[in-house]
C-alpha atoms as a PDB file:
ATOM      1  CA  UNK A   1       0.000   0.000   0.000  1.00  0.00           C
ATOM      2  CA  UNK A   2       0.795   3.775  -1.160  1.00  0.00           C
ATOM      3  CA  UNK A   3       0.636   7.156  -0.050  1.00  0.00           C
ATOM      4  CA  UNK A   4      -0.655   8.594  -2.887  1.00  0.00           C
ATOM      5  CA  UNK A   5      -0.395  12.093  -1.459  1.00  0.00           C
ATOM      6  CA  UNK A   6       2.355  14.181  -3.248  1.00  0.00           C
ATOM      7  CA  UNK A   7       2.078  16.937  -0.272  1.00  0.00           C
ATOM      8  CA  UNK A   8       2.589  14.102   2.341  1.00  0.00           C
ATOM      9  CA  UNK A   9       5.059  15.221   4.409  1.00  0.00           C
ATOM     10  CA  UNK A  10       7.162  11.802   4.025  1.00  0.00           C
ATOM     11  CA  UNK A  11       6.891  12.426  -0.029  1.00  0.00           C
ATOM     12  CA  UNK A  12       7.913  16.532   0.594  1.00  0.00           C
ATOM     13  CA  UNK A  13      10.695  15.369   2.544  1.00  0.00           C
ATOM     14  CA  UNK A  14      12.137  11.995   1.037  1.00  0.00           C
ATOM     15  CA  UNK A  15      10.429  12.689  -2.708  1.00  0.00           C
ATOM     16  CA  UNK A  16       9.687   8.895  -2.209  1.00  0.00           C
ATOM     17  CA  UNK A  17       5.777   7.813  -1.375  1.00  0.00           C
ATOM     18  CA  UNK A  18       5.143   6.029   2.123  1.00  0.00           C
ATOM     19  CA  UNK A  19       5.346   2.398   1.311  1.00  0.00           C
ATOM     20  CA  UNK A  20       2.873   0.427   3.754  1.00  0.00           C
ATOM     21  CA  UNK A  21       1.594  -3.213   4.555  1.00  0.00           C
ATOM     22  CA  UNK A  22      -1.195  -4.690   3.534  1.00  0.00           C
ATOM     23  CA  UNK A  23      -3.011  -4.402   7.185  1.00  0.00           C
ATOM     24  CA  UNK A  24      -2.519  -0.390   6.831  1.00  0.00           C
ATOM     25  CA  UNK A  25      -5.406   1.423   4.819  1.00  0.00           C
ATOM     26  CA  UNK A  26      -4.653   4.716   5.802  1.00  0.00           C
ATOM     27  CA  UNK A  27      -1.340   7.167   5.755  1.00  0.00           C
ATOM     28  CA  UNK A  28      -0.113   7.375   9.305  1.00  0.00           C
ATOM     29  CA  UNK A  29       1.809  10.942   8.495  1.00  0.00           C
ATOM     30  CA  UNK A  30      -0.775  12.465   6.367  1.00  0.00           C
ATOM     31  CA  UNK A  31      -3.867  10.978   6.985  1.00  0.00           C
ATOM     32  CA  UNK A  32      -5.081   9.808   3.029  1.00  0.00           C
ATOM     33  CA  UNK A  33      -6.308   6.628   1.915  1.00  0.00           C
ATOM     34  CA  UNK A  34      -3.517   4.457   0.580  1.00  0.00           C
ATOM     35  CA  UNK A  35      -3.917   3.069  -2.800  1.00  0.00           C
ATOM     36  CA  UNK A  36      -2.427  -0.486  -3.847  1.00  0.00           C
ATOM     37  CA  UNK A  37       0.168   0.678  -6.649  1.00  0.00           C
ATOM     38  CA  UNK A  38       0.857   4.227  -7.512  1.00  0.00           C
ATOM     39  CA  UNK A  39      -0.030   5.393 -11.114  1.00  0.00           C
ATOM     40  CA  UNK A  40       2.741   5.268 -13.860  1.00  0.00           C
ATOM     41  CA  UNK A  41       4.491   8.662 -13.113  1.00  0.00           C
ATOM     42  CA  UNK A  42       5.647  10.728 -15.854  1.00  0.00           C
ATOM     43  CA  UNK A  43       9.719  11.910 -16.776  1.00  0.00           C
ATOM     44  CA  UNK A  44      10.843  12.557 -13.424  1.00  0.00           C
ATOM     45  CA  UNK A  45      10.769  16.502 -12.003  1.00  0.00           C
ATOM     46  CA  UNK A  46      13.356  18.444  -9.951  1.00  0.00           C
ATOM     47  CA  UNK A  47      13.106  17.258  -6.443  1.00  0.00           C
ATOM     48  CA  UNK A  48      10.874  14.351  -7.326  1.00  0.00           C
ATOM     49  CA  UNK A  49      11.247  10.895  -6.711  1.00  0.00           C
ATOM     50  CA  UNK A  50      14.807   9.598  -7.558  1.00  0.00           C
ATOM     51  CA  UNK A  51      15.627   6.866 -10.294  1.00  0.00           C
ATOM     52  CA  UNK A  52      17.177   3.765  -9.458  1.00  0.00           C
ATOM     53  CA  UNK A  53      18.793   0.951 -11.736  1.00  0.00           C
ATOM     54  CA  UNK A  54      20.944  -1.599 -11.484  1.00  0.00           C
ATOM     55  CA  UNK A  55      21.549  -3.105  -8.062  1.00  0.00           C
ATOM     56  CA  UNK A  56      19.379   0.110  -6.485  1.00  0.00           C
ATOM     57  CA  UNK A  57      16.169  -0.898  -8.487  1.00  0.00           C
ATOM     58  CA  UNK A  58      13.341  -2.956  -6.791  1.00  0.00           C
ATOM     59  CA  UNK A  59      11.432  -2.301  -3.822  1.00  0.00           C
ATOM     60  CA  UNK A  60      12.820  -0.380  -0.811  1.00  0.00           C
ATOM     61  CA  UNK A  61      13.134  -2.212   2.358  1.00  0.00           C
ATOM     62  CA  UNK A  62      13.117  -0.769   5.951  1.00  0.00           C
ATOM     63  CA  UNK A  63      16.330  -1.259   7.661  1.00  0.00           C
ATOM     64  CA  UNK A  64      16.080   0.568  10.408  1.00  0.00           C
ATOM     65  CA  UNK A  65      13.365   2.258  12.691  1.00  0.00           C
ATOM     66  CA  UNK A  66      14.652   5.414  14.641  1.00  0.00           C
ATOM     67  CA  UNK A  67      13.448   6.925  18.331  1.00  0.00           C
ATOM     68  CA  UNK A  68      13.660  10.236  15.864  1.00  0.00           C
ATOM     69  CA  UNK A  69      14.360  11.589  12.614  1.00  0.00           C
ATOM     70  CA  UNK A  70      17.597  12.616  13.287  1.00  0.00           C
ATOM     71  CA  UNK A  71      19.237   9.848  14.112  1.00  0.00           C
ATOM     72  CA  UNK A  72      17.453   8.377  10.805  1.00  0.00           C
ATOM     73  CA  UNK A  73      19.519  10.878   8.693  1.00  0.00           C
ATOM     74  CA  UNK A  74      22.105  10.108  10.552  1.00  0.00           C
ATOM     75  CA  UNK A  75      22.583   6.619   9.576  1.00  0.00           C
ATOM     76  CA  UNK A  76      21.225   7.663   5.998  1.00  0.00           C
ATOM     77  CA  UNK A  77      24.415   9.506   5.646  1.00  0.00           C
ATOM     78  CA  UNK A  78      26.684   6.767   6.763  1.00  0.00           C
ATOM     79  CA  UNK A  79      25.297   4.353   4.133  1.00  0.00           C
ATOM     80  CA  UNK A  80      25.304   7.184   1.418  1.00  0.00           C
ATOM     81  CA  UNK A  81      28.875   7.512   2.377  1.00  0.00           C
ATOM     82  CA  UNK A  82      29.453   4.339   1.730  1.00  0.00           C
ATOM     83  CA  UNK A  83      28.115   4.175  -1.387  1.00  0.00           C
ATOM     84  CA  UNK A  84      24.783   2.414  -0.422  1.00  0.00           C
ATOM     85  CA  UNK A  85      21.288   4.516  -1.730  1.00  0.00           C
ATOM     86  CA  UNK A  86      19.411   5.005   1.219  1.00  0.00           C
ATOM     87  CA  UNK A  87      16.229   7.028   2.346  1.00  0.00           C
ATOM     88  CA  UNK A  88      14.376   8.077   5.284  1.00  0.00           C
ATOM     89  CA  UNK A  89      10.606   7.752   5.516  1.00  0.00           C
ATOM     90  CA  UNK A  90       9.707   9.312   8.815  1.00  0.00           C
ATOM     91  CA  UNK A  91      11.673   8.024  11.396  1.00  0.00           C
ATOM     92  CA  UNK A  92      12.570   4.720   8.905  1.00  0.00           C
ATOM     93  CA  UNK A  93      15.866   3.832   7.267  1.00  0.00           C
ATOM     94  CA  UNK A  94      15.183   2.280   3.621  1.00  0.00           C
ATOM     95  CA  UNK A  95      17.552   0.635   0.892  1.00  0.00           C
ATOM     96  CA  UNK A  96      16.779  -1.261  -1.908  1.00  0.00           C
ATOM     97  CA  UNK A  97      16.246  -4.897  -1.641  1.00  0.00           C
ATOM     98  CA  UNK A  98      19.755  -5.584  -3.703  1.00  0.00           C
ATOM     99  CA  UNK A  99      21.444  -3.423  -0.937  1.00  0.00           C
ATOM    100  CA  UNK A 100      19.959  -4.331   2.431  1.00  0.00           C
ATOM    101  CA  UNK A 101      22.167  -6.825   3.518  1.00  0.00           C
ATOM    102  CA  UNK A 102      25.021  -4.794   2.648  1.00  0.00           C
ATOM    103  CA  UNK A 103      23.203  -1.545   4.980  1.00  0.00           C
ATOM    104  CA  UNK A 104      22.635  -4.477   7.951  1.00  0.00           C
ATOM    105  CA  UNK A 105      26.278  -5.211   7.666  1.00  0.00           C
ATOM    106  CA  UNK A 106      27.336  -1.589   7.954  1.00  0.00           C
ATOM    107  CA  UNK A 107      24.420  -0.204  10.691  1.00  0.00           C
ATOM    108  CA  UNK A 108      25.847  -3.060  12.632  1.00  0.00           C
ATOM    109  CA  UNK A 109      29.258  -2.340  12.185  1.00  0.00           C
ATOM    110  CA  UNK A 110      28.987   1.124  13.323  1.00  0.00           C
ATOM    111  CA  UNK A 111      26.583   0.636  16.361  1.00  0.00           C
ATOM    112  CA  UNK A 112      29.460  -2.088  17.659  1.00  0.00           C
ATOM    113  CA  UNK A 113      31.833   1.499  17.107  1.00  0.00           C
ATOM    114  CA  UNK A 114      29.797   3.469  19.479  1.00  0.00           C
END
């Protein structure tokens, strides 16, 4: 299920749509009624949702649930560092399914550095 909304907060913030189960019916940031795929989008805008290919395409996968968005972007910007495409959806850390065991490798590697 989709956030449809394109003034979502999560979508404003991430330019990616809320991705939810099954079980959820309605947006938990914005409040609209989710929708089971989003409509083919058109040639992508400035700011809009980024393209992925290669090992970065498929669906994004939560890595990583944060106490706060901070420490979200915070472990965003290790992975980007590291060459890994990562997002944050509200207090979520998300990769692409080619790339999440690679992110678990290196959120646990730096959590055994602090």
């Amino acid at each position: 299920m989709f956030c449809p909304n394109p003034e979502c907060p999560d979508f404003v913030d991430t330019g990616i749509h809320g991705e939810y189960v099954d079980t959820i019916w309605q947006c938990p940031v914005c409040g609209a009624k989710l929708v089971r795929e989003l409509p083919a989008r058109a040639a992508p805008e400035a700011g809009g949702e980024p393209e992925l290919s290669g090992s970065e395409a498929g669906s994004l996968v939560s890595v990583a649930s944060y106490l706060d968005r901070q420490d979200a972007e915070l472990a965003c910007s290790l992975l980007t560092a590291k060459g890994i495409t990562a997002f944050v959806s509200h207090k979520e850390l998300l990769v692409s399914e080619g790339q999440v065991l690679a992110a678990m490798a290196l959120l646990e590697q730096s959590e055994g550095n602090t």
